[in-house]
C-alpha atoms as a PDB file:
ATOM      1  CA  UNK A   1       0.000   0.000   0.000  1.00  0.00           C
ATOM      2  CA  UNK A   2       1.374   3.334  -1.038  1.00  0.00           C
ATOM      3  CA  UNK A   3       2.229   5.867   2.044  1.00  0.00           C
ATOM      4  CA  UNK A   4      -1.160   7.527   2.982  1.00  0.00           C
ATOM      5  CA  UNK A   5      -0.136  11.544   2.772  1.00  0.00           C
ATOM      6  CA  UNK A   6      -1.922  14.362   4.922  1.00  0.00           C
ATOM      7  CA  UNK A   7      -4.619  15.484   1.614  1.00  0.00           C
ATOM      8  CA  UNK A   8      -5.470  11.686   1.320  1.00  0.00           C
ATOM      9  CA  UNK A   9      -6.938  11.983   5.069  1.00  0.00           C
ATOM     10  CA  UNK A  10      -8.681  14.908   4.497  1.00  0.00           C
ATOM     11  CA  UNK A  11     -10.239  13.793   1.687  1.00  0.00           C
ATOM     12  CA  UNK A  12     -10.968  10.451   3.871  1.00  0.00           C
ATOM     13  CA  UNK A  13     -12.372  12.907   6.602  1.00  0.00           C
ATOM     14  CA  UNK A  14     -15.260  14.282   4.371  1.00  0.00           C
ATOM     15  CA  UNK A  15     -15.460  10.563   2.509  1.00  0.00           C
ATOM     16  CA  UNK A  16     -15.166  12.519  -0.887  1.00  0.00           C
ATOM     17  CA  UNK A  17     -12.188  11.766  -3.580  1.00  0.00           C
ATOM     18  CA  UNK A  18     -10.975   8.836  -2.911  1.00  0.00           C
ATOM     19  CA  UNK A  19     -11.934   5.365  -4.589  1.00  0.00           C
ATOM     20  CA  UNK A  20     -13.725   2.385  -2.166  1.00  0.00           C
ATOM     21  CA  UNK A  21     -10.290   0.446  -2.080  1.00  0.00           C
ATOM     22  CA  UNK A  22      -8.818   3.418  -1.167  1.00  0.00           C
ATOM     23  CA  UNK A  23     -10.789   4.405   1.883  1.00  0.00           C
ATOM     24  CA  UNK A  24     -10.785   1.038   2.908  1.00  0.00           C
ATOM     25  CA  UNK A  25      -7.001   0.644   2.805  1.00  0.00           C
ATOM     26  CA  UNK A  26      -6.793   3.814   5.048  1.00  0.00           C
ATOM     27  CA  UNK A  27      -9.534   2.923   7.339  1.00  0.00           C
ATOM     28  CA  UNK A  28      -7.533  -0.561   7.780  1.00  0.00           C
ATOM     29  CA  UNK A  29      -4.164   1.637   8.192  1.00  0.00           C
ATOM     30  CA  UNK A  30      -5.858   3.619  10.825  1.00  0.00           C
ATOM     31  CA  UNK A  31      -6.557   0.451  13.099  1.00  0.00           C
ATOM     32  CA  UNK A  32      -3.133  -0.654  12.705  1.00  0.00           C
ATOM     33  CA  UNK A  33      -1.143   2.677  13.194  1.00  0.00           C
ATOM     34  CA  UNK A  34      -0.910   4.326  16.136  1.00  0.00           C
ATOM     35  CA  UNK A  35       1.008   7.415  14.725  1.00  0.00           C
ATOM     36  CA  UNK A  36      -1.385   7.342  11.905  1.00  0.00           C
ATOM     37  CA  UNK A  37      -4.283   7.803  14.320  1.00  0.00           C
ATOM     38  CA  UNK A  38      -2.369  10.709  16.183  1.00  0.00           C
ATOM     39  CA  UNK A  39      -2.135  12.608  12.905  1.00  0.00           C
ATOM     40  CA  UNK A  40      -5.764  11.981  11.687  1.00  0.00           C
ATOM     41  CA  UNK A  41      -7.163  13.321  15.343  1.00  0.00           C
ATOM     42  CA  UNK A  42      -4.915  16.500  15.018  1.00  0.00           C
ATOM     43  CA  UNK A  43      -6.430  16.702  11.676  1.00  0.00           C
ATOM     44  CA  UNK A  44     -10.285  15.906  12.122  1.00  0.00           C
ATOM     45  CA  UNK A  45      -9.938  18.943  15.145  1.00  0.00           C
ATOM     46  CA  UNK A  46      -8.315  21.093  13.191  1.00  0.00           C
ATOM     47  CA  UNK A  47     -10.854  20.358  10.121  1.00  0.00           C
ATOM     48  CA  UNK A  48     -13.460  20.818  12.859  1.00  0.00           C
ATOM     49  CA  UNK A  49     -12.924  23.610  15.609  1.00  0.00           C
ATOM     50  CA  UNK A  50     -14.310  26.973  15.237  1.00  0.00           C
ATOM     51  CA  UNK A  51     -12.332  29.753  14.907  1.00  0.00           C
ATOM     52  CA  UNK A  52     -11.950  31.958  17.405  1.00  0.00           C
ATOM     53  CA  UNK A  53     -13.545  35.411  17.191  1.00  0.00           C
ATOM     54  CA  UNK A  54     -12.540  38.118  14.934  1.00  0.00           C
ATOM     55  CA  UNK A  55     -10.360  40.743  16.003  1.00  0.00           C
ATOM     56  CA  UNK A  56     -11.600  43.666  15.468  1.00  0.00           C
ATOM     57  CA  UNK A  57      -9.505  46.020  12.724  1.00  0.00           C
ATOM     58  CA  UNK A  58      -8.008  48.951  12.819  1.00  0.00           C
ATOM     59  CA  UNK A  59      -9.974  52.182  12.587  1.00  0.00           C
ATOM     60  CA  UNK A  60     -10.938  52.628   8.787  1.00  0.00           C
ATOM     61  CA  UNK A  61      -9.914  49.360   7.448  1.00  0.00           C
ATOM     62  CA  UNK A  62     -13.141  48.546   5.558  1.00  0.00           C
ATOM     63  CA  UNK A  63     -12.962  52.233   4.062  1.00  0.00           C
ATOM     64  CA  UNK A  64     -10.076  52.018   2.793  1.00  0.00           C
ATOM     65  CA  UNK A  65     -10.272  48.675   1.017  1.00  0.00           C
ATOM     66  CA  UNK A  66     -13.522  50.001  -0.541  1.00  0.00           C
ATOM     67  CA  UNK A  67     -11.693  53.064  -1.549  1.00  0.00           C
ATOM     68  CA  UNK A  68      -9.143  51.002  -3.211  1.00  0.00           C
ATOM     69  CA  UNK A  69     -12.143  48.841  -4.792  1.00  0.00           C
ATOM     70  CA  UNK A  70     -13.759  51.773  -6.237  1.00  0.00           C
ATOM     71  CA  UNK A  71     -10.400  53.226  -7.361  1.00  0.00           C
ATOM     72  CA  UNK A  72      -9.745  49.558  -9.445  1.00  0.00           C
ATOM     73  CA  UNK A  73     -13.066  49.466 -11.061  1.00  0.00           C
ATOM     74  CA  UNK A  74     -13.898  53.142 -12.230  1.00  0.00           C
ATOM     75  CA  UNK A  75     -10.234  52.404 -14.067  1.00  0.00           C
ATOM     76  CA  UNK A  76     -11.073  49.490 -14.981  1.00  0.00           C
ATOM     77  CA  UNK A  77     -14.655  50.491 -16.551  1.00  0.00           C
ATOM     78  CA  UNK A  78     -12.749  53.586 -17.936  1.00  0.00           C
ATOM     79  CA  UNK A  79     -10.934  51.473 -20.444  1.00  0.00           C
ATOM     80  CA  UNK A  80     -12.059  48.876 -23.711  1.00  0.00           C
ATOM     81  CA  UNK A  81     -11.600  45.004 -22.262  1.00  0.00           C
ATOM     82  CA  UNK A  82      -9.302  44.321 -24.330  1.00  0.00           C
ATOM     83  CA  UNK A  83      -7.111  47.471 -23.626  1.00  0.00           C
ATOM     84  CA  UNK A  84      -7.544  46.528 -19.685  1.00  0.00           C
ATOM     85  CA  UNK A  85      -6.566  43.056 -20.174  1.00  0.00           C
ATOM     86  CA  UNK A  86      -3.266  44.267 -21.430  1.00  0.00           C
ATOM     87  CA  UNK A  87      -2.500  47.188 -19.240  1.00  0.00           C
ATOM     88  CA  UNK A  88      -3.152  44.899 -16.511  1.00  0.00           C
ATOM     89  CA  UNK A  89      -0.372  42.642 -17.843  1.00  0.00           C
ATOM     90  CA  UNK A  90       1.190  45.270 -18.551  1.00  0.00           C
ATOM     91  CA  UNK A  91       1.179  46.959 -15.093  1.00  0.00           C
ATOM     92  CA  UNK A  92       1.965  43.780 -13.356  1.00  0.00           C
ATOM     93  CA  UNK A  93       5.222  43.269 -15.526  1.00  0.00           C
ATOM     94  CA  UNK A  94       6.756  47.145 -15.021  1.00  0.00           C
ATOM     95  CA  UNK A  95       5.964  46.716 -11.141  1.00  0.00           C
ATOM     96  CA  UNK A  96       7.362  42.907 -10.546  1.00  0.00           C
ATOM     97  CA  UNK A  97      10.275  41.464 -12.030  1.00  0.00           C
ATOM     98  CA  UNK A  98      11.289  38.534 -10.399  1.00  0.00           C
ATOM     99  CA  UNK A  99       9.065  35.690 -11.660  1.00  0.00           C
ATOM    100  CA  UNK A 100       8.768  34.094  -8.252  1.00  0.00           C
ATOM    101  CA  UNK A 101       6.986  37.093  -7.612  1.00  0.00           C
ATOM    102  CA  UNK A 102       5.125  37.659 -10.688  1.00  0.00           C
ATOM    103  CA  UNK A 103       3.407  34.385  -9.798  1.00  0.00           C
ATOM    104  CA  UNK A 104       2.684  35.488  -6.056  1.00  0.00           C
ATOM    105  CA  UNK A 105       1.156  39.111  -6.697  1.00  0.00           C
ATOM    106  CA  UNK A 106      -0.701  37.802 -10.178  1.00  0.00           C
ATOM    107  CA  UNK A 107      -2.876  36.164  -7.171  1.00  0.00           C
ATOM    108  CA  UNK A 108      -3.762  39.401  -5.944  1.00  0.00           C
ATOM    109  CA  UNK A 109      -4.559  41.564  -8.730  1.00  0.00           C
ATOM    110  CA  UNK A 110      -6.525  38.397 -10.452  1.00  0.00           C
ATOM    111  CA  UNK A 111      -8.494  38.174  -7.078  1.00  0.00           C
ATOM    112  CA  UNK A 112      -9.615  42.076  -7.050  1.00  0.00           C
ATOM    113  CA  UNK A 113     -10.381  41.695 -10.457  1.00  0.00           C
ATOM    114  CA  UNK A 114     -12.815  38.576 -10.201  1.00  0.00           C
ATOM    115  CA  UNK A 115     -14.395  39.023  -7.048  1.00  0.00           C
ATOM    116  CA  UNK A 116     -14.896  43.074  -7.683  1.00  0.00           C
ATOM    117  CA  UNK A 117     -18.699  41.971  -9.279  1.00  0.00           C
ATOM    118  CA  UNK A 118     -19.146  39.894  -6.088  1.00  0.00           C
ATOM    119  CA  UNK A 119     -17.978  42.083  -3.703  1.00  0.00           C
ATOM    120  CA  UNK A 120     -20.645  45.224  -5.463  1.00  0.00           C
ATOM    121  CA  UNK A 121     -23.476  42.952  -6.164  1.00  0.00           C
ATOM    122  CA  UNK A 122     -22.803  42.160  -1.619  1.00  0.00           C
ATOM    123  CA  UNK A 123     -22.214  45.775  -1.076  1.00  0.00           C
ATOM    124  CA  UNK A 124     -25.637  46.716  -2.821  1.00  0.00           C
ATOM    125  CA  UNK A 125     -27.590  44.035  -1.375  1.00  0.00           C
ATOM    126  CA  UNK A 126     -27.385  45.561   1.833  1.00  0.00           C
ATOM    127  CA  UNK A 127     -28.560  48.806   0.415  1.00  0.00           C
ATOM    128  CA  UNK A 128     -31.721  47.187  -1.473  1.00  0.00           C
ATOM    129  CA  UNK A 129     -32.365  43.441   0.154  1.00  0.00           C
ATOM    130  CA  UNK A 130     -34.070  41.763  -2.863  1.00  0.00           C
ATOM    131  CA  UNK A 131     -34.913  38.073  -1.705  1.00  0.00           C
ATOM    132  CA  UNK A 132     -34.490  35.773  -4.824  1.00  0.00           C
ATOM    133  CA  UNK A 133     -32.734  32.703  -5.912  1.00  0.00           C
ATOM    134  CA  UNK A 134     -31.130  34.582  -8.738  1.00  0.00           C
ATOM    135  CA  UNK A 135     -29.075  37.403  -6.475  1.00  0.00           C
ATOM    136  CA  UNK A 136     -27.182  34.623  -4.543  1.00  0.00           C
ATOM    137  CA  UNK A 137     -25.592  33.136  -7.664  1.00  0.00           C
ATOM    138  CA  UNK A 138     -22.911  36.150  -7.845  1.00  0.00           C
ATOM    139  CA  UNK A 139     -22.286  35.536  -4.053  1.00  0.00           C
ATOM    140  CA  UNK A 140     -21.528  31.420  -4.357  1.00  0.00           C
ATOM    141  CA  UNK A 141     -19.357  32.181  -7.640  1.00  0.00           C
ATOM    142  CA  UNK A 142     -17.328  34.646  -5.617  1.00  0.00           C
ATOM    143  CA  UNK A 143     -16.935  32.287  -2.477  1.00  0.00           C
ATOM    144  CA  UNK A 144     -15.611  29.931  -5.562  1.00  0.00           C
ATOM    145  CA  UNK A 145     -13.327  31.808  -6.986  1.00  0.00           C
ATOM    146  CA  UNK A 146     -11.866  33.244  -3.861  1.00  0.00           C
ATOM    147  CA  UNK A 147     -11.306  29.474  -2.494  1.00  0.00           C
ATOM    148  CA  UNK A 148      -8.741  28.616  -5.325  1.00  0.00           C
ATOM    149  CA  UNK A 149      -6.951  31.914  -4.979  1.00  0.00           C
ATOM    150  CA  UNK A 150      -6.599  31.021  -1.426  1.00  0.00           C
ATOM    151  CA  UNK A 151      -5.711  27.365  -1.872  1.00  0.00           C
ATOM    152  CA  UNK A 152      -2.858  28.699  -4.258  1.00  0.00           C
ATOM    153  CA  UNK A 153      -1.745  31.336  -1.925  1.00  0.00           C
ATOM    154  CA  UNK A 154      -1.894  28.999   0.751  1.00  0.00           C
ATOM    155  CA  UNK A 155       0.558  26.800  -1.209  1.00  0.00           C
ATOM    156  CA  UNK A 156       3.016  29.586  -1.899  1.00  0.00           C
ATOM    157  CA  UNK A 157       2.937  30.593   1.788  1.00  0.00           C
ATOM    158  CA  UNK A 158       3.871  26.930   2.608  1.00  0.00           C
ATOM    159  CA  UNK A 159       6.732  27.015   0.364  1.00  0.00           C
ATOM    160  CA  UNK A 160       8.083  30.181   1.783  1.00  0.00           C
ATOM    161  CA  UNK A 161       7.589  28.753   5.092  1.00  0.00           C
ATOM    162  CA  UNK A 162       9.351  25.424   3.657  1.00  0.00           C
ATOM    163  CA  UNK A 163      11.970  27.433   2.468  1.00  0.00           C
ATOM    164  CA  UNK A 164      12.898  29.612   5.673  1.00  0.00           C
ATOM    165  CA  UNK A 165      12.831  26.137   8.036  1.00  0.00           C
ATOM    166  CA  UNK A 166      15.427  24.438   5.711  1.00  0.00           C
ATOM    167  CA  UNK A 167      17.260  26.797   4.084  1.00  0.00           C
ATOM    168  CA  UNK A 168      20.472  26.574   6.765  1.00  0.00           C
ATOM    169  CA  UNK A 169      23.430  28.418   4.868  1.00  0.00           C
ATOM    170  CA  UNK A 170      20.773  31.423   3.892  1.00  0.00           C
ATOM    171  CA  UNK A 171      21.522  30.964   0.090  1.00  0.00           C
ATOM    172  CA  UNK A 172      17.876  31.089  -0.239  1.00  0.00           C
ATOM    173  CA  UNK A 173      17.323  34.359   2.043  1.00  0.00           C
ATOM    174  CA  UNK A 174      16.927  36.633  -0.677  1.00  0.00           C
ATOM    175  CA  UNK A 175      14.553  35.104  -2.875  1.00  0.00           C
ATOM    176  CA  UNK A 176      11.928  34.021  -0.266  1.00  0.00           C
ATOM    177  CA  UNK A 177      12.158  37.340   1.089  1.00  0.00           C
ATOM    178  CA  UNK A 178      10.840  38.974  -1.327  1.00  0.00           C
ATOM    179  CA  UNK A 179       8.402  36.658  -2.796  1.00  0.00           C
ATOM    180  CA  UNK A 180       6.891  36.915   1.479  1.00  0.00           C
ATOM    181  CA  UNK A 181       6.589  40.239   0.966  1.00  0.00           C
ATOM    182  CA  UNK A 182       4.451  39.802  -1.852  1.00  0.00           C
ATOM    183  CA  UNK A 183       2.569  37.164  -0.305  1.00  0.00           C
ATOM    184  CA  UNK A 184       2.229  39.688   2.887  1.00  0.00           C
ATOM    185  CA  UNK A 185      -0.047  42.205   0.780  1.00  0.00           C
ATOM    186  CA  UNK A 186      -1.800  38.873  -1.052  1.00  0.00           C
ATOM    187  CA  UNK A 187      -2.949  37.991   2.561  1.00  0.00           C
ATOM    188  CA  UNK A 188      -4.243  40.682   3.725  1.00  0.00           C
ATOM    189  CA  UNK A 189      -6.511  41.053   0.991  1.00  0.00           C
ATOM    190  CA  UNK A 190      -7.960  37.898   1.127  1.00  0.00           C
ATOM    191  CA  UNK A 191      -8.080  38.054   5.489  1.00  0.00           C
ATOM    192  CA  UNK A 192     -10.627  41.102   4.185  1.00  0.00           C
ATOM    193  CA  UNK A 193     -12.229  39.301   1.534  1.00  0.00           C
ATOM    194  CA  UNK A 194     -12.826  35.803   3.506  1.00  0.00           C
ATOM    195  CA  UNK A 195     -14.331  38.491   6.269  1.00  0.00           C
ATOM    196  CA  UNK A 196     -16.526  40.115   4.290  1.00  0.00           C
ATOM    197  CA  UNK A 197     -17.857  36.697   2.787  1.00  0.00           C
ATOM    198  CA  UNK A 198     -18.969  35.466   6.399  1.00  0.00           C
ATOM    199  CA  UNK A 199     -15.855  33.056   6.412  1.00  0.00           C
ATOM    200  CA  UNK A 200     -14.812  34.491   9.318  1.00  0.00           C
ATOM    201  CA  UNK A 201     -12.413  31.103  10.861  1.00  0.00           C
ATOM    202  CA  UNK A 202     -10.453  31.490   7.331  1.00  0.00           C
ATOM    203  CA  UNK A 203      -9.651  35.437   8.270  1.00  0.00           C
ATOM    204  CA  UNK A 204      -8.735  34.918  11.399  1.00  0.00           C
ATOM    205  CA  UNK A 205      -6.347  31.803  10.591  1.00  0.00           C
ATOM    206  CA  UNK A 206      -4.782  34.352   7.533  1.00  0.00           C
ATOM    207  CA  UNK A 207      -4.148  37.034   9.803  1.00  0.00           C
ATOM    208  CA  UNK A 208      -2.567  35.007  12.300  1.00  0.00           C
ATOM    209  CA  UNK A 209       0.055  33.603   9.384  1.00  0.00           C
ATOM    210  CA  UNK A 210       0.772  37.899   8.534  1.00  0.00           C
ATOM    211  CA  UNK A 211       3.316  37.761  11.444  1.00  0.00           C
ATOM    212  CA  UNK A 212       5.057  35.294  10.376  1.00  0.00           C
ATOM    213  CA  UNK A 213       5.331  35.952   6.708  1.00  0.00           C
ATOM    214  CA  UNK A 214       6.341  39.439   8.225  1.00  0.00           C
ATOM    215  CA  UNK A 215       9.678  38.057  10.073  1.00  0.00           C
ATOM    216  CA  UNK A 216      10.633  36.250   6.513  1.00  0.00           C
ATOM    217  CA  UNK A 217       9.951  39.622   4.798  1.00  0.00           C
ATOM    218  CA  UNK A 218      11.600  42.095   7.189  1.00  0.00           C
ATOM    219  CA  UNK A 219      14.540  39.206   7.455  1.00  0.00           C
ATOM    220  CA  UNK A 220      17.488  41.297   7.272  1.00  0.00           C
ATOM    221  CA  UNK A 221      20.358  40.494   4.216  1.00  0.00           C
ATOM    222  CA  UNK A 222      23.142  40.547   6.535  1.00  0.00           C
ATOM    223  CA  UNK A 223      21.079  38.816   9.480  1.00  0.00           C
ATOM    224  CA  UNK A 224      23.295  36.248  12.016  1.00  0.00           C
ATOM    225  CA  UNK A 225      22.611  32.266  11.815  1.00  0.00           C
ATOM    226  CA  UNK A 226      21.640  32.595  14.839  1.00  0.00           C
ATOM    227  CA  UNK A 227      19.094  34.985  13.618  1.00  0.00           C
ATOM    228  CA  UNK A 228      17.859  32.458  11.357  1.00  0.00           C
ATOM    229  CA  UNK A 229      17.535  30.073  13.534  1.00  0.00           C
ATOM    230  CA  UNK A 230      15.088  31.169  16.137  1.00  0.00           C
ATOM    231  CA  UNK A 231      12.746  31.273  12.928  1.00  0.00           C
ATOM    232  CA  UNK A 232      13.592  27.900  11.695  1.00  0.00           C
ATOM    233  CA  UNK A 233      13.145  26.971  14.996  1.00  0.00           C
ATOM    234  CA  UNK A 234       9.501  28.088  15.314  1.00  0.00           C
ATOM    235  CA  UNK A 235       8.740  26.542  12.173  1.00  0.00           C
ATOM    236  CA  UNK A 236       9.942  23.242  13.223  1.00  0.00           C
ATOM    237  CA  UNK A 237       8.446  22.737  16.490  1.00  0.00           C
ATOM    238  CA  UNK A 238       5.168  23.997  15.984  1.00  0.00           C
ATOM    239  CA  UNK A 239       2.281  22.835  13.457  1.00  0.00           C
ATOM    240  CA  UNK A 240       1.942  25.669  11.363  1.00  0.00           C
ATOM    241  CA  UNK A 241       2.691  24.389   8.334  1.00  0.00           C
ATOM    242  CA  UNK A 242       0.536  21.650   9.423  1.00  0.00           C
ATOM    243  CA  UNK A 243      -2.042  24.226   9.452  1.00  0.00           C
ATOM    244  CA  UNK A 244      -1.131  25.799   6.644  1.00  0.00           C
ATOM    245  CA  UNK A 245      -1.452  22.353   4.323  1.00  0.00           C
ATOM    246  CA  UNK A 246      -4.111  21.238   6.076  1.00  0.00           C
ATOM    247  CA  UNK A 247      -6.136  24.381   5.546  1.00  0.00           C
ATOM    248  CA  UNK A 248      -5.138  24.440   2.341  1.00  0.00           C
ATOM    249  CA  UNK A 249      -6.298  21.008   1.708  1.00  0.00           C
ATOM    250  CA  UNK A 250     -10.216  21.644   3.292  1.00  0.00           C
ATOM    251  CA  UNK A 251     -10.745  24.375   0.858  1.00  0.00           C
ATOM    252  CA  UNK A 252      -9.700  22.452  -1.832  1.00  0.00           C
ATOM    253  CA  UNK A 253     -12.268  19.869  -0.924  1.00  0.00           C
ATOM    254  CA  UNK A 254     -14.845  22.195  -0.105  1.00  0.00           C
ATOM    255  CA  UNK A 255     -14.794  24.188  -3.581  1.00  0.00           C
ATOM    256  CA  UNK A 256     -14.627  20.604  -5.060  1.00  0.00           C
ATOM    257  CA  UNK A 257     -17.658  19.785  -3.645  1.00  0.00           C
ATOM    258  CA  UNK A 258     -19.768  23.068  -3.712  1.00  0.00           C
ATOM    259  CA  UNK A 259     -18.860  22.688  -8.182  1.00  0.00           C
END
């Protein structure tokens, strides 16, 4: 039997995925391993527990981001499609050079442009409540589309974090740094964006992954080893990237199964 990996028990958690011989060959794995067991319980109660309460942000977050919104899409409606297809291209080529990066902010820009519909057609609901089967088809395409963005930031955050707990000699310092800072801005847009959906245990599990994407970030060029290696330790001794890939892994399954 081939080694049963940490998606392969998600997907075993929700019963959805995975072939009858399959879930029967983990079910029989789980009465034999001990370990195993350990790692599915961690998993089920991470899968499971609530989030813990919002915190409450800072004095004219929400304006701002709509601000920014607005900004985005009277530009965007200013210009042809085709003209705004480019410039965006365009825009996100001048600004980003490495492609590490270009990769890492395309996630951002892609997710204000997709969910900007969504996020208007919310915004006037609350102004003029219309109660019909037709007005909550924006909303579920938006919660779509904003799951795979997160699901692919959520794997470029686990790389970083991969990167920073192995990368001993620092030959890798400069590189993840900056692609962390990209992913920095990426997360707090969709912390704000999960919030505003009513997703409020994915916002509070992205803000509390901004610190840490801020230490590989603000990680100095000329920083010690032994700089390094309170952050490597962190990494290694707790379960965030657990977290991280586990996360990752539930809202994979869950856009699967809302399709």
């Amino acid at each position: 039997m081939s080694p049963i990996n940490d998606n392969e028990l998600v997907l075993f958690h929700y019963r959805d995925g995975l072939d009858d011989r399959r879930l029967g060959e983990i079910a029989a794995a789980l009465q034999a391993s001990e370990s195993l067991r350990i790692r599915y319980t961690r998993l089920c109660e991470l899968l499971d527990s609530a989030g813990a309460a919002e915190p409450v942000p800072a004095d004219g977050f929400e304006q701002r981001l709509w601000a920014g919104l607005d900004r985005r899409m009277a530009n965007l409606q200013a210009r042809p499609a085709g003209i705004r297809a480019m410039a965006r291209i365009r825009d996100r080529l001048d600004a980003v050079f490495a492609p590490r990066l270009i990769w890492a902010g395309g996630f951002a820009m892609a997710l204000l442009i997709a969910l900007a519909t969504g996020f208007m057609v919310g915004r006037n609901g609350a102004q003029q409540p219309v109660a019909s089967e037709s007005s909550a088809a924006p909303s579920r395409m938006a919660d779509r589309i904003l799951d795979g963005y997160v699901a692919g930031h959520l794997r470029a955050t686990e790389g970083v974090l991969l990167t920073a707990a192995n990368d001993d000699g620092g030959d890798l310092l400069a590189g993840n740094r900056d692609l962390a800072q990209s992913l920095v801005e990426s997360n707090r847009l969709y912390a704000a964006a999960a919030a505003r959906s009513g997703n409020l245990r994915l916002a509070d599990f992205l803000r509390q992954l901004e610190p840490v994407l801020l230490e590989v970030a603000n990680r100095p060029a000329s920083s010690t080893v032994e700089d390094r290696q309170g952050l490597r330790d962190y990494l290694r001794n707790t379960d965030l990237l657990f977290q991280v890939r586990a996360t990752e892994s539930r809202i994979d399954v869950a856009s699967k199964r809302s399709l």
